[in-house]
Protein backbone atom coordinates (compact mmCIF):
# COMPACT_ATOMS: atom_id res chain seq x y z
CA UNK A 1 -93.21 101.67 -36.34
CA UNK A 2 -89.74 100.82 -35.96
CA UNK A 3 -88.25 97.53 -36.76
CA UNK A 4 -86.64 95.55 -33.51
CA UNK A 5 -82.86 94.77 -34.06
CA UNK A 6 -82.17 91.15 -35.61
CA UNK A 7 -80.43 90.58 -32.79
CA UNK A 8 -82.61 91.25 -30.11
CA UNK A 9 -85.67 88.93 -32.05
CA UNK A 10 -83.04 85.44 -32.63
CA UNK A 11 -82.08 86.13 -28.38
CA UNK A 12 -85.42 85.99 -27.16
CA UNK A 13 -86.78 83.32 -29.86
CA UNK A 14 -83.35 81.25 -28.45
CA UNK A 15 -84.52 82.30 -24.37
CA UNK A 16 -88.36 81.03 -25.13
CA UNK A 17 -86.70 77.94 -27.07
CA UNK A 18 -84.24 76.66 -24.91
CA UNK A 19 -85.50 77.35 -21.44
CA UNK A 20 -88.84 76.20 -22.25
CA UNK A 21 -90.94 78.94 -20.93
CA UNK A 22 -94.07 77.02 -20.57
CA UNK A 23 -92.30 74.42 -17.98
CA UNK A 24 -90.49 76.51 -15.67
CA UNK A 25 -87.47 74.55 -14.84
CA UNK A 26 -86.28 73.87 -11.29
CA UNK A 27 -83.16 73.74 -10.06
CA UNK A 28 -81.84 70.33 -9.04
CA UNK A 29 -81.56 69.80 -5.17
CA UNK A 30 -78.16 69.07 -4.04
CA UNK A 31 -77.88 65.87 -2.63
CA UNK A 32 -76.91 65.54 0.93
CA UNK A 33 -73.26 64.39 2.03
CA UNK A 34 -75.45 60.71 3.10
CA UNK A 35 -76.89 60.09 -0.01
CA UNK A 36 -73.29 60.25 -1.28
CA UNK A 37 -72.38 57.99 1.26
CA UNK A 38 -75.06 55.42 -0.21
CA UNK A 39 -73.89 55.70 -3.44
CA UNK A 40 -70.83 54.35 -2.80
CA UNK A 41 -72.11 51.68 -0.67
CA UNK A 42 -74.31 50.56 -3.49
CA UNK A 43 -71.55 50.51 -5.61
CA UNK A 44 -68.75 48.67 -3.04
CA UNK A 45 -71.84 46.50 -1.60
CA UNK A 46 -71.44 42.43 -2.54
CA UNK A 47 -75.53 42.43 -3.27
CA UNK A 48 -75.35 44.96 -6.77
CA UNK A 49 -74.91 43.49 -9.40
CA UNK A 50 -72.22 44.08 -11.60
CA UNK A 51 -71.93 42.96 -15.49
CA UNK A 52 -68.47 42.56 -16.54
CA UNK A 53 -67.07 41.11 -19.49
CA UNK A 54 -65.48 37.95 -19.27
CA UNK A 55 -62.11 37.70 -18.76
CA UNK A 56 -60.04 35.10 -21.16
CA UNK A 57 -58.95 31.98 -19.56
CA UNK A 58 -55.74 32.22 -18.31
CA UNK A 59 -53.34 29.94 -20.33
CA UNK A 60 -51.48 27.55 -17.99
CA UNK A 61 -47.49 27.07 -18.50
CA UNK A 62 -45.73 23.76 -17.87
CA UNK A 63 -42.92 25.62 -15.76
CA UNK A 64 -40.31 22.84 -15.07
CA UNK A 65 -39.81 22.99 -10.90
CA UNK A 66 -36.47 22.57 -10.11
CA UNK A 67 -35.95 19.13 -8.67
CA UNK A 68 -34.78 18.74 -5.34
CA UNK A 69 -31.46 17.31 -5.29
CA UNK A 70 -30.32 14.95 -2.32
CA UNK A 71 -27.03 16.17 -0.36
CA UNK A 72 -24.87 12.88 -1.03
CA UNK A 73 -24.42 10.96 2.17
CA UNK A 74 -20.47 11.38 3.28
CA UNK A 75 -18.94 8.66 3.62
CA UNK A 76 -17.01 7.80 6.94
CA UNK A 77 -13.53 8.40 7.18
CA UNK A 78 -11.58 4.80 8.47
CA UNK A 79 -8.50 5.58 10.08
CA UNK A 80 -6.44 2.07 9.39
CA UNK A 81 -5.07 0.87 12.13
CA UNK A 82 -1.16 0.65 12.08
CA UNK A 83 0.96 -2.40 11.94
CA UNK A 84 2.96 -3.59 14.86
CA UNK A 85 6.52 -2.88 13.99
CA UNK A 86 9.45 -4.22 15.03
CA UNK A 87 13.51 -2.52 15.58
CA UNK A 88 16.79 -3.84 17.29
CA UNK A 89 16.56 -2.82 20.83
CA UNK A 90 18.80 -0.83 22.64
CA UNK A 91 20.52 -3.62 24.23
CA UNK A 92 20.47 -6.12 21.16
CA UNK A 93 23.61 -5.90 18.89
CA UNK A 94 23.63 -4.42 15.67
CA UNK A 95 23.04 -7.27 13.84
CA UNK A 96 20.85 -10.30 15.09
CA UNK A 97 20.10 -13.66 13.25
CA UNK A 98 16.47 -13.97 11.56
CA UNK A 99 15.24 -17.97 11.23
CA UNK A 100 13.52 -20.53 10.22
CA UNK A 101 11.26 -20.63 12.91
CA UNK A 102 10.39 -20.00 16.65
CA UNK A 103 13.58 -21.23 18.65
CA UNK A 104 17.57 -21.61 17.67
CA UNK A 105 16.36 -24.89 16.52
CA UNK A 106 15.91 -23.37 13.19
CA UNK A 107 18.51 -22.64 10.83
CA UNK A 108 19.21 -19.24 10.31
CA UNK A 109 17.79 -17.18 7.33
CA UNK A 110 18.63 -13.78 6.78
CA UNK A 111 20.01 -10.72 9.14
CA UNK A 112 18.61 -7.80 10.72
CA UNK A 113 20.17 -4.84 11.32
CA UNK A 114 19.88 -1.67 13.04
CA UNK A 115 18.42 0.00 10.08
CA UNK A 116 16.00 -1.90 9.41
CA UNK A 117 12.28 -2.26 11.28
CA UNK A 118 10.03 -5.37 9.95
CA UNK A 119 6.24 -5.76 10.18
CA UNK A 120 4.82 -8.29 13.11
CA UNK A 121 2.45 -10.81 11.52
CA UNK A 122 2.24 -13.39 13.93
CA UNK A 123 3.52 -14.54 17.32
CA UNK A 124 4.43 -18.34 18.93
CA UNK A 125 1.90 -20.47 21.03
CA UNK A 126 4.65 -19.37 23.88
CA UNK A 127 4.83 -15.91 23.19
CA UNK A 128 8.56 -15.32 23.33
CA UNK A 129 8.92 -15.15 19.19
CA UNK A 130 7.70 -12.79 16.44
CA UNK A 131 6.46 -14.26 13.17
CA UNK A 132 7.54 -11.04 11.15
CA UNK A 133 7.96 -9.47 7.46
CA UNK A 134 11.51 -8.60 6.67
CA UNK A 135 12.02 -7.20 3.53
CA UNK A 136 11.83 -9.67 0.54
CA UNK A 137 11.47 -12.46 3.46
CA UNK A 138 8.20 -13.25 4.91
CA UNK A 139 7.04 -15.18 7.34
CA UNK A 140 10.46 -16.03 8.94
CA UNK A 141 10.89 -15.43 13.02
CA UNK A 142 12.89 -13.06 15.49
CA UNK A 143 13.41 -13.59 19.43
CA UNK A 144 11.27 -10.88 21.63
CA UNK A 145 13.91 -10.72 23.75
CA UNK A 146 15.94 -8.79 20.97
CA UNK A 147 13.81 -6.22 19.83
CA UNK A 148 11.59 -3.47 20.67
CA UNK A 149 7.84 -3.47 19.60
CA UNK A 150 5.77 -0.23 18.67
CA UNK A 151 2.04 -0.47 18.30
CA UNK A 152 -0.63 -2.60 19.42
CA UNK A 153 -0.13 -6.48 19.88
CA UNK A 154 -3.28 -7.39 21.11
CA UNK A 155 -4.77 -7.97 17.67
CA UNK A 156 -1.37 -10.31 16.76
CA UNK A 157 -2.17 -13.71 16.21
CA UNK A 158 -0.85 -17.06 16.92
CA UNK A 159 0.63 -18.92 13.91
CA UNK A 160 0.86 -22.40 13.43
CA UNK A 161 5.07 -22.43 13.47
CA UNK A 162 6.58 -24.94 11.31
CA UNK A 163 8.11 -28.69 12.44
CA UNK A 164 11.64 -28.27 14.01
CA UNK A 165 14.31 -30.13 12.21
CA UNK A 166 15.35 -33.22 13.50
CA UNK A 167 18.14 -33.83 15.42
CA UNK A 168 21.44 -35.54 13.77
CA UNK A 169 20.86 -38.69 14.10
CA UNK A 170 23.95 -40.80 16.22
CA UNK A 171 25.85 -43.44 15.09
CA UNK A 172 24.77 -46.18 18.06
CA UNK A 173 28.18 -48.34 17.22
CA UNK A 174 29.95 -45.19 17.11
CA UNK A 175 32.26 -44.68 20.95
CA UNK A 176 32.56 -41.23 22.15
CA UNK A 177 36.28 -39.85 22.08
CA UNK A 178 36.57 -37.26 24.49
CA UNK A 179 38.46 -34.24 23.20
CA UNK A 180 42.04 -33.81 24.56
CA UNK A 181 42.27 -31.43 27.06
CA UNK A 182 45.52 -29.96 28.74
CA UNK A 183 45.45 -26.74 31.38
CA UNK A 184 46.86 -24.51 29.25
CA UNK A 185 44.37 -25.32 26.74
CA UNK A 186 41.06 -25.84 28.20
CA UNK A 187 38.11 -26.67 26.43
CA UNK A 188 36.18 -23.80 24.94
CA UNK A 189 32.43 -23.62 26.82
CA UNK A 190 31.00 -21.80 23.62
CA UNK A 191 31.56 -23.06 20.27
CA UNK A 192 30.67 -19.85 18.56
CA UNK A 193 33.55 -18.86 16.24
CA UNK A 194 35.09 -15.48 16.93
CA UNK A 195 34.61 -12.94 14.63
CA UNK A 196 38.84 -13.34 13.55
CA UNK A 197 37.57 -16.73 12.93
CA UNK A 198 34.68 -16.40 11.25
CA UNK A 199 36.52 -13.66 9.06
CA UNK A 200 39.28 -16.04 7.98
CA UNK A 201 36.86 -18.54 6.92
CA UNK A 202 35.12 -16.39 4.86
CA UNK A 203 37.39 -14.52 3.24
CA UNK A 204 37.77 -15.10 -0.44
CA UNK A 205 41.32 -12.89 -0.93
CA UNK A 206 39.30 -10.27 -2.82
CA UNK A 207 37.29 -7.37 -2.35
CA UNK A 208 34.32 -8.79 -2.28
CA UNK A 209 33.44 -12.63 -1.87
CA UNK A 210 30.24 -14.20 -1.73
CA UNK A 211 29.20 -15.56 1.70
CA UNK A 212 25.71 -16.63 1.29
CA UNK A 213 23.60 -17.86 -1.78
CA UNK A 214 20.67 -19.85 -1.98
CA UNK A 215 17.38 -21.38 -3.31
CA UNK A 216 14.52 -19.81 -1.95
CA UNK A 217 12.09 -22.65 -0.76
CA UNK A 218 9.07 -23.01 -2.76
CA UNK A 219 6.71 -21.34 0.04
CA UNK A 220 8.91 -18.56 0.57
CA UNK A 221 8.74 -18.03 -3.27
CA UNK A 222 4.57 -18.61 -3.59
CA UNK A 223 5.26 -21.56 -5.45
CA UNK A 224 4.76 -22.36 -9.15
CA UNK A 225 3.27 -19.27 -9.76
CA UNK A 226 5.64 -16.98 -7.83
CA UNK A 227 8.63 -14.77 -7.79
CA UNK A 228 11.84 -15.11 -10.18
CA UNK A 229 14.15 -12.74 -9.31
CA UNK A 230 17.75 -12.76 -6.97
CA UNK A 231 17.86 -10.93 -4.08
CA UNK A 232 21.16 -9.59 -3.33
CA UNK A 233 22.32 -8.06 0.03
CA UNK A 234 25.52 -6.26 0.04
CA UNK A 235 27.36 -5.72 3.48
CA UNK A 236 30.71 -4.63 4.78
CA UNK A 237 32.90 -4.67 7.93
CA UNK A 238 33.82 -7.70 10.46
CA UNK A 239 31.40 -10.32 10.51
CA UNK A 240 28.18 -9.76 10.19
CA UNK A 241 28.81 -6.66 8.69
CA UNK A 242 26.55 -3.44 8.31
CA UNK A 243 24.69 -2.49 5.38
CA UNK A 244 26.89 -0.80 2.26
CA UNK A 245 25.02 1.19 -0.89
CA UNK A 246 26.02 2.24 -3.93
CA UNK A 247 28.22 -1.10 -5.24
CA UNK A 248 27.24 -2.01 -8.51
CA UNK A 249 26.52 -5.26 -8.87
CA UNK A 250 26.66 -7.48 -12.21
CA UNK A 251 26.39 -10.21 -14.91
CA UNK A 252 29.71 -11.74 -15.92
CA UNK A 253 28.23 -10.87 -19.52
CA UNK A 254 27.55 -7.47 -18.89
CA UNK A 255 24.04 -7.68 -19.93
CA UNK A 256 23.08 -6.23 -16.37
CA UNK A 257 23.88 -4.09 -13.66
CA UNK A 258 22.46 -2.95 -10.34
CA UNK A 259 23.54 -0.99 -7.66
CA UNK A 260 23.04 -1.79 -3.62
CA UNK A 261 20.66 0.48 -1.60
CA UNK A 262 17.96 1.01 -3.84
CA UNK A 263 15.78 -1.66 -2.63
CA UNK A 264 16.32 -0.75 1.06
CA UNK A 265 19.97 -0.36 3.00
CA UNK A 266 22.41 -2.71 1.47
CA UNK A 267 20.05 -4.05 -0.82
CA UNK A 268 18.80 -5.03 -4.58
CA UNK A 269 17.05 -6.95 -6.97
CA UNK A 270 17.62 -8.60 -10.51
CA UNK A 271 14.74 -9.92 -12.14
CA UNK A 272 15.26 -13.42 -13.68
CA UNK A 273 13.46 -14.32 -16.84
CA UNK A 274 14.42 -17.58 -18.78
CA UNK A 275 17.73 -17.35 -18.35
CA UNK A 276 20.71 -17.59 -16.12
CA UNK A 277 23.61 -15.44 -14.90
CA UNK A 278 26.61 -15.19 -12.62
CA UNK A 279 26.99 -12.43 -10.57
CA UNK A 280 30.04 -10.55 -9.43
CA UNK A 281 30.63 -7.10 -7.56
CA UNK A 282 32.27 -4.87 -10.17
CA UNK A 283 32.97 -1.10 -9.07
CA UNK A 284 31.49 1.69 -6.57
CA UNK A 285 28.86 3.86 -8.15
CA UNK A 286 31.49 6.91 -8.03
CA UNK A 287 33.79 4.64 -9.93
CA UNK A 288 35.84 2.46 -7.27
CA UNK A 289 36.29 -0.73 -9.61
CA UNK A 290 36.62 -4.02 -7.11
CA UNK A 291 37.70 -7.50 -7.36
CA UNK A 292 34.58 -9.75 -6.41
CA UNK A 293 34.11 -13.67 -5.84
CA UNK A 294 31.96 -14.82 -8.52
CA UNK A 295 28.60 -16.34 -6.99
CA UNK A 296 27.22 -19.59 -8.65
CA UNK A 297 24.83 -19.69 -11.50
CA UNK A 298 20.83 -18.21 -10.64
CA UNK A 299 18.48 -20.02 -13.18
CA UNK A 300 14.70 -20.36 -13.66
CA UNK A 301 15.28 -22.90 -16.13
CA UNK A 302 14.59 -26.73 -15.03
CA UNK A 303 17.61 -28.22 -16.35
CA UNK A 304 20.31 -26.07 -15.47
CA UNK A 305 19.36 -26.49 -11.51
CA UNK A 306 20.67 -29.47 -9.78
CA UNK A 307 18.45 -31.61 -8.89
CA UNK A 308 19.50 -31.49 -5.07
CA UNK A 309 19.27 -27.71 -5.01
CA UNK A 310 15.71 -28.03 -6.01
CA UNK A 311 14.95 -31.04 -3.25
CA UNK A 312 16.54 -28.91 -0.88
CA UNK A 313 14.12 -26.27 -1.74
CA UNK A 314 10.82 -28.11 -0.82
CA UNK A 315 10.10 -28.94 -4.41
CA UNK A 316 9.30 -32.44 -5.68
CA UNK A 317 8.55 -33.12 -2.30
CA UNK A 318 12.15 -32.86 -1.20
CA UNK A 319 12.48 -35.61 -3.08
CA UNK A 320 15.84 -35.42 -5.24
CA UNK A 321 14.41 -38.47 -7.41
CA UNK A 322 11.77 -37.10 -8.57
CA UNK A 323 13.46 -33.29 -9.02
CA UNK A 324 15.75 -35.49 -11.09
CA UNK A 325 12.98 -36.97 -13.70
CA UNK A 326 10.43 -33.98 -13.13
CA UNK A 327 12.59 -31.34 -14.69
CA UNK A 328 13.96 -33.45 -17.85
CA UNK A 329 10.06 -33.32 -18.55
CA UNK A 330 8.87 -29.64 -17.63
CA UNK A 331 7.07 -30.45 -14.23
CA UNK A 332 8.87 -28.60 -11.62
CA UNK A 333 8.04 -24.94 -11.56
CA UNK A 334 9.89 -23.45 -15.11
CA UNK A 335 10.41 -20.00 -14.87
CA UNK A 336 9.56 -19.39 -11.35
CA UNK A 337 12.27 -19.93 -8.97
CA UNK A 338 14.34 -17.18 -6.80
CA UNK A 339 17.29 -16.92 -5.14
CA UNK A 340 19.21 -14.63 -1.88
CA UNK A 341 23.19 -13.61 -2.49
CA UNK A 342 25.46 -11.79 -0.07
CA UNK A 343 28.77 -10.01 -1.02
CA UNK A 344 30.82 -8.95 2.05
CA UNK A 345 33.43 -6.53 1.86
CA UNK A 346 35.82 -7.61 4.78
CA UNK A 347 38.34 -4.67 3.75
């Protein structure tokens, strides 16, 4: 008998083996499209339960939030309202009288010319006067009828104007002497001086002469605690002259010199400290020299100013008494006192 091939015994020992002859196996039933359909509904459905490991808790971060930052509130823009100003109008002359007051009554203190505008600060019960700000001069007054307003004067006050001066007072034993009168000379109506006239009284002989110096008053100057400086105005021409720049103006010591027009037309300042100086006008600023009238001596100390000056003034209650003992004992107003020159060039 013949031996079967190794090979063939190990196959069919492997067949009986691994198919398990004894069970017959049957073939698995496809499932049906549906079924598959369950499946996946069992799996998606809310009801199955699912077993999950859990996840780590989440670790929370302070993250700053930016904070919200307010838009700043703008601010409202306030237009100022402009200052009444003041000119010369077009019928006035070049050159009109600035005073004391409201009214002719008052003595004259300073000039205005066509250059120049001023600020309005105040007006007269009456309403025919200006209470204006001219320069280095406050508070001092200027007819309506002479100049031309620009802005609004509904918000311009009335002032309380100061006490006219009183009137010369009349010899009662004295007996009138009427002027002489003839018909080829017939009494003048106006006793104005003409400009010729005024000229001639005025002029010094020299280049320049001083017409005006004085004391400012004690309110004009803020008192004990104001200004010390002079205020110098320098003019040319007939009387009252027009504004002229560029004269140098100067100590008799030469410790000081300033020249016209560079504190407005025609005008300057020197500051006083405690000391004193005469001024004179010494040359044009593109080197003109000029003879000048020497003005009198501008102080801020006590004893060197008369004591009538300083009556005159409003100080010591115009009293020239007590101006006289008050500033032998430092009780006037020492180092604070200002004063207002003019040199005129008639020539």
């Amino acid at each position: 008998m013949s031996k079967l091939p190794s090979w063939l015994i190990l196959c069919s020992l492997f067949y009986l083996t691994a198919c398990n002859a004894d069970s017959p196996v049957t073939p698995p039933v496809e499932s049906p499209i549906v079924a598959t359909a369950e499946v996946v509904a069992i799996v998606v459905s809310p009801i199955a339960t699912v077993t999950s490991t859990p996840s780590p808790e989440p670790t929370v971060t302070n993250t700053l939030q930016p904070t919200a930052t307010s838009s700043p509130t703008e601010t409202p823009t306030v237009t100022p309202t402009p200052q009444p100003l003041i000119k010369l109008s077009d019928t006035a002359p070049d050159t009109i009288n600035i005073r004391g007051g409201p009214g002719t009554v008052y003595g004259v203190v300073a000039q205005m010319t066509r250059a120049q505008m001023a600020i309005v600060i105040g007006r007269n019960e009456a309403d025919d006067w200006w209470q204006i700000n001219l320069g280095e001069q406050p508070g001092v007054w200027v007819s309506q009828k002479l100049v031309t307003l620009s802005g609004d004067d509904g918000a311009i006050a009335i002032v309380i104007t100061p006490t006219p001066p009183p009137p010369p007072t009349l010899d009662p034993n004295a007996t009138a002497t009427p002027a002489p009168t003839t018909e080829a000379s017939p009494p003048k109506e106006d006793s104005t001086p003409t400009v010729a006239e005024l000229e001639a009284k005025l002029d010094c002989g020299k280049d320049f002469c001083v017409t005006y110096q004085t004391m400012l008053s004690i309110g004009e100057n803020g008192g004990c605690i104001g200004n010390h400086s002079i205020y110098i105005t320098v003019l040319q021409g007939p009387p009252p002259g027009i504004p002229m720049d560029g004269v140098v103006i100067g100590d008799t010591f030469n410790n000081v010199s300033v020249a016209s027009g560079d504190h407005g037309p025609g005008r300057t300042e020197i500051t006083l400290w405690s000391n004193s100086m005469t001024l004179v006008a010494k040359r044009h600023i593109d080197g003109t020299p000029y003879t000048s009238q020497e003005s009198f001596n501008f102080s801020t100390v006590d004893e060197v100013i008369p004591a009538e000056v300083l009556a005159a003034a409003g100080y010591c209650e115009g009293s020239v008494e007590k101006c006289e003992w008050a500033r032998n004992h430092n009780q006037v107003c020492r180092g604070h006192y200002s004063w207002r020159v003019t040199f005129h060039k008639f020539h």
